[in-house]
C-alpha atoms as a PDB file:
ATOM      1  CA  UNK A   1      12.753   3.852  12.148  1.00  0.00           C
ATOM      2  CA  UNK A   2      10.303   1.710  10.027  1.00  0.00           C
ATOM      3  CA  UNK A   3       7.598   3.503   8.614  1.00  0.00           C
ATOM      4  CA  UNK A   4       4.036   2.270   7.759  1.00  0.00           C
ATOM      5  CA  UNK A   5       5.280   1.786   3.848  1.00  0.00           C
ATOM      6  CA  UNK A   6       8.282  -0.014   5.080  1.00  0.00           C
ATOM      7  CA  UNK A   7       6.285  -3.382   6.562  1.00  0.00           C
ATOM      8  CA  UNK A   8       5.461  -6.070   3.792  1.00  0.00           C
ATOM      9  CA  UNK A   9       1.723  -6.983   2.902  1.00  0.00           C
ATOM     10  CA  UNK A  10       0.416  -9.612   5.322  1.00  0.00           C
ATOM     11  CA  UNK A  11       0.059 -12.968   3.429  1.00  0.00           C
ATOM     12  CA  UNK A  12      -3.303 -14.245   4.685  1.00  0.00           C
ATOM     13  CA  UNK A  13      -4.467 -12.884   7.843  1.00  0.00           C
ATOM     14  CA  UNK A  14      -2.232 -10.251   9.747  1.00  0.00           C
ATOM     15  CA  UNK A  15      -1.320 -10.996  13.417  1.00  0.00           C
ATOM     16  CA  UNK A  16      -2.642  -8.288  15.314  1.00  0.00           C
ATOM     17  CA  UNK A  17       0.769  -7.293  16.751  1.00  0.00           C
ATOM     18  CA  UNK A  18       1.965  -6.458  12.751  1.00  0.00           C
ATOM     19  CA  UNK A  19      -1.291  -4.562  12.228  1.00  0.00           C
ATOM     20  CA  UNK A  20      -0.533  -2.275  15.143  1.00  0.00           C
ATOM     21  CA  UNK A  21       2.760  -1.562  13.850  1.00  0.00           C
ATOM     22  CA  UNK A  22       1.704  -0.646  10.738  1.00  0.00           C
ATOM     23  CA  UNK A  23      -1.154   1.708  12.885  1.00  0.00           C
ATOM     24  CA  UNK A  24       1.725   3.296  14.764  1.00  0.00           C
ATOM     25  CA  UNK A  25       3.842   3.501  11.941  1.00  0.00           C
ATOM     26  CA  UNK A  26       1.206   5.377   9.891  1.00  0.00           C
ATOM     27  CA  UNK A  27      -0.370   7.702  12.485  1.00  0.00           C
ATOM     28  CA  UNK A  28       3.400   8.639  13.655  1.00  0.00           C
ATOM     29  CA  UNK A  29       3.827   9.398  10.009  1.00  0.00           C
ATOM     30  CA  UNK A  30       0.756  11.511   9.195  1.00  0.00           C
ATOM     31  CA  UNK A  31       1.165  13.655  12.334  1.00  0.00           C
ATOM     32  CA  UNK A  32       4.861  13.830  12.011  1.00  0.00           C
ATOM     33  CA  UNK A  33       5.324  12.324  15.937  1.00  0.00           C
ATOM     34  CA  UNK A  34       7.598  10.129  17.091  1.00  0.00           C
ATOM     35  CA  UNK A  35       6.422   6.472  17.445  1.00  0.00           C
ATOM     36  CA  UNK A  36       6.810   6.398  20.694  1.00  0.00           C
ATOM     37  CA  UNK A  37       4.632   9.132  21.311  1.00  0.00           C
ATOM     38  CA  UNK A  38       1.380   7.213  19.712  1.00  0.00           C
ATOM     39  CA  UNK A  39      -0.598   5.556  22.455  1.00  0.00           C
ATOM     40  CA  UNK A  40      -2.915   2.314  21.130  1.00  0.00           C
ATOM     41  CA  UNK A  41      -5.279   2.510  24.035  1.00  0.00           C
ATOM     42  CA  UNK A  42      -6.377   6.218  23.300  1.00  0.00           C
ATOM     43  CA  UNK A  43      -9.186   6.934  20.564  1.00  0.00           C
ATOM     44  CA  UNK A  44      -7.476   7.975  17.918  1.00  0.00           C
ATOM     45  CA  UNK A  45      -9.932  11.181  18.104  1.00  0.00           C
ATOM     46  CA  UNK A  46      -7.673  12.386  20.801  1.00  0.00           C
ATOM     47  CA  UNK A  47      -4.843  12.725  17.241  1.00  0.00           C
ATOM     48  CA  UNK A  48      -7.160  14.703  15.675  1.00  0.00           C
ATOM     49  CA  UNK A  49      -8.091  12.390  12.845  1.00  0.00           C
ATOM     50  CA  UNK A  50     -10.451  14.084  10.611  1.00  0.00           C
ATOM     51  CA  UNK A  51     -12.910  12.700   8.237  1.00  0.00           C
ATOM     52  CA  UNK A  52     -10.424  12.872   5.941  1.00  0.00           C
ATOM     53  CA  UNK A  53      -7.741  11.672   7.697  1.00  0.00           C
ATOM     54  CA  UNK A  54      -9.859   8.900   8.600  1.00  0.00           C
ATOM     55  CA  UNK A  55     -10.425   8.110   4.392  1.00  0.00           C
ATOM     56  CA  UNK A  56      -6.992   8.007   3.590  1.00  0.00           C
ATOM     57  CA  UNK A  57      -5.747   5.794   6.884  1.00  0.00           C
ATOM     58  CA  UNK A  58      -8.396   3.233   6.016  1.00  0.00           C
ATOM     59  CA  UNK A  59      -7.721   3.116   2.462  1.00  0.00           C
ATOM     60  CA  UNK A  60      -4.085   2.822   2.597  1.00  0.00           C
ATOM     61  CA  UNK A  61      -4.243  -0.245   5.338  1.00  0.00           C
ATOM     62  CA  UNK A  62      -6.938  -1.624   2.566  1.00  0.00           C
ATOM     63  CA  UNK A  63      -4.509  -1.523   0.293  1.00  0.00           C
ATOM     64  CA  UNK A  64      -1.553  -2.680   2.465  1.00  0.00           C
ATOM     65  CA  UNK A  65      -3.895  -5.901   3.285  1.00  0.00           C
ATOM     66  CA  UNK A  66      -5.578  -6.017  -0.143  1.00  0.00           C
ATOM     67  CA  UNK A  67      -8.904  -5.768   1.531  1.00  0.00           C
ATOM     68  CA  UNK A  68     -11.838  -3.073   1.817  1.00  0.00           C
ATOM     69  CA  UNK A  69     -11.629  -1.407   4.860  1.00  0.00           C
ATOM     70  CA  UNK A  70     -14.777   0.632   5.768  1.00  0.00           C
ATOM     71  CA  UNK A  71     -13.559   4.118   7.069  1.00  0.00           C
ATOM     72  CA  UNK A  72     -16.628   3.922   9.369  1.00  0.00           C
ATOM     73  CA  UNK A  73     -14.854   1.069  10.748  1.00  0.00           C
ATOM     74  CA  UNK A  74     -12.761   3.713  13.167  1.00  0.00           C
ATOM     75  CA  UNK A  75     -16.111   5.077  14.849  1.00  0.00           C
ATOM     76  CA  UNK A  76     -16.578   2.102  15.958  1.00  0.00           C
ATOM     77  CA  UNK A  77     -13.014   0.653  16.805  1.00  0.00           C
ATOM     78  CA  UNK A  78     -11.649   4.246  18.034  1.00  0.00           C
ATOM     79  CA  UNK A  79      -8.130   2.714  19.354  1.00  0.00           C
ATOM     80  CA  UNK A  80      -5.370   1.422  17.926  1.00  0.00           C
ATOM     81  CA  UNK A  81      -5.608  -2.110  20.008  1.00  0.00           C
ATOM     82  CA  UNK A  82      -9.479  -2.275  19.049  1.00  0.00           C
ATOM     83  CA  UNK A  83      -8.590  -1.447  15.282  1.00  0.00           C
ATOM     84  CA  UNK A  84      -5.849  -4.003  15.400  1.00  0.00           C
ATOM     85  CA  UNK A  85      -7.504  -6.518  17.021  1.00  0.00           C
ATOM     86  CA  UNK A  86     -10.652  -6.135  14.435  1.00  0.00           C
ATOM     87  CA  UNK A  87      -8.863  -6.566  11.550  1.00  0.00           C
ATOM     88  CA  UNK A  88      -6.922  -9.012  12.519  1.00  0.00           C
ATOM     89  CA  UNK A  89     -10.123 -11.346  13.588  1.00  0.00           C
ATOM     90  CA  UNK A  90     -12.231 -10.315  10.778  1.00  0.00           C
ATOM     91  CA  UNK A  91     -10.111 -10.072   7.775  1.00  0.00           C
ATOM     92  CA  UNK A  92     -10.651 -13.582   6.162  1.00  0.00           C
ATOM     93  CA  UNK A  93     -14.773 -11.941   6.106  1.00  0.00           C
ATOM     94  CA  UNK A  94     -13.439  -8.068   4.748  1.00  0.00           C
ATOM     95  CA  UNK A  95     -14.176  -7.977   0.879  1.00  0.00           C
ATOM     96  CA  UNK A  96     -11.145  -8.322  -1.566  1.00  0.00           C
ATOM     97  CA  UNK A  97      -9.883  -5.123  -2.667  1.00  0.00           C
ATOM     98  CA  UNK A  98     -11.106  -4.130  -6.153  1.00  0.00           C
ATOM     99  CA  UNK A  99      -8.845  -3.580  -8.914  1.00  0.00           C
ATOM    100  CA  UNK A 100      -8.760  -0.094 -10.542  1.00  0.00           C
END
């Protein structure tokens, strides 16, 4: 089973399709389900995501695409598809992530 860790950076801009792996992958990971028991047309509310939660997703798929990834970006694109789809259309125009 491939995890969210497990898939390579994207070079350039991600192909939807990868970035909802990596999604799956992570949620599935977090919550300790199976992958096939993540759904990418639910809000991700419906896992129980906290604020917290929310932080730590967003910053880690920053730092798997080496871009800034508002966390307030998932009130706004509550699914997996819509988060996907996002990111994968607007990542050339997300900020560069900056080095600690």
């Amino acid at each position: 089973m491939s995890t969210a860790q497990s898939l390579p950076p994207p070079s350039g801009a991600p192909d939807a399709a990868v970035v909802k792996e990596w999604l799956v992958g992570y949620i599935a990971q977090l919550l300790e389900l199976d992958r096939s028991e993540v759904r990418t047309n639910v809000s991700m509310n419906r896992y129980g995501l906290d604020s917290m939660s929310a932080v730590s997703l967003t910053g880690d798929l920053g730092a798997w695409l080496d871009r800034e990834v508002d966390p307030r970006l998932l009130y706004k694109q509550k699914t997996i598809d819509s988060l996907a789809d996002y990111v994968a259309q607007n990542h050339a125009t997300m900020p560069p992530r900056r080095k600690k």
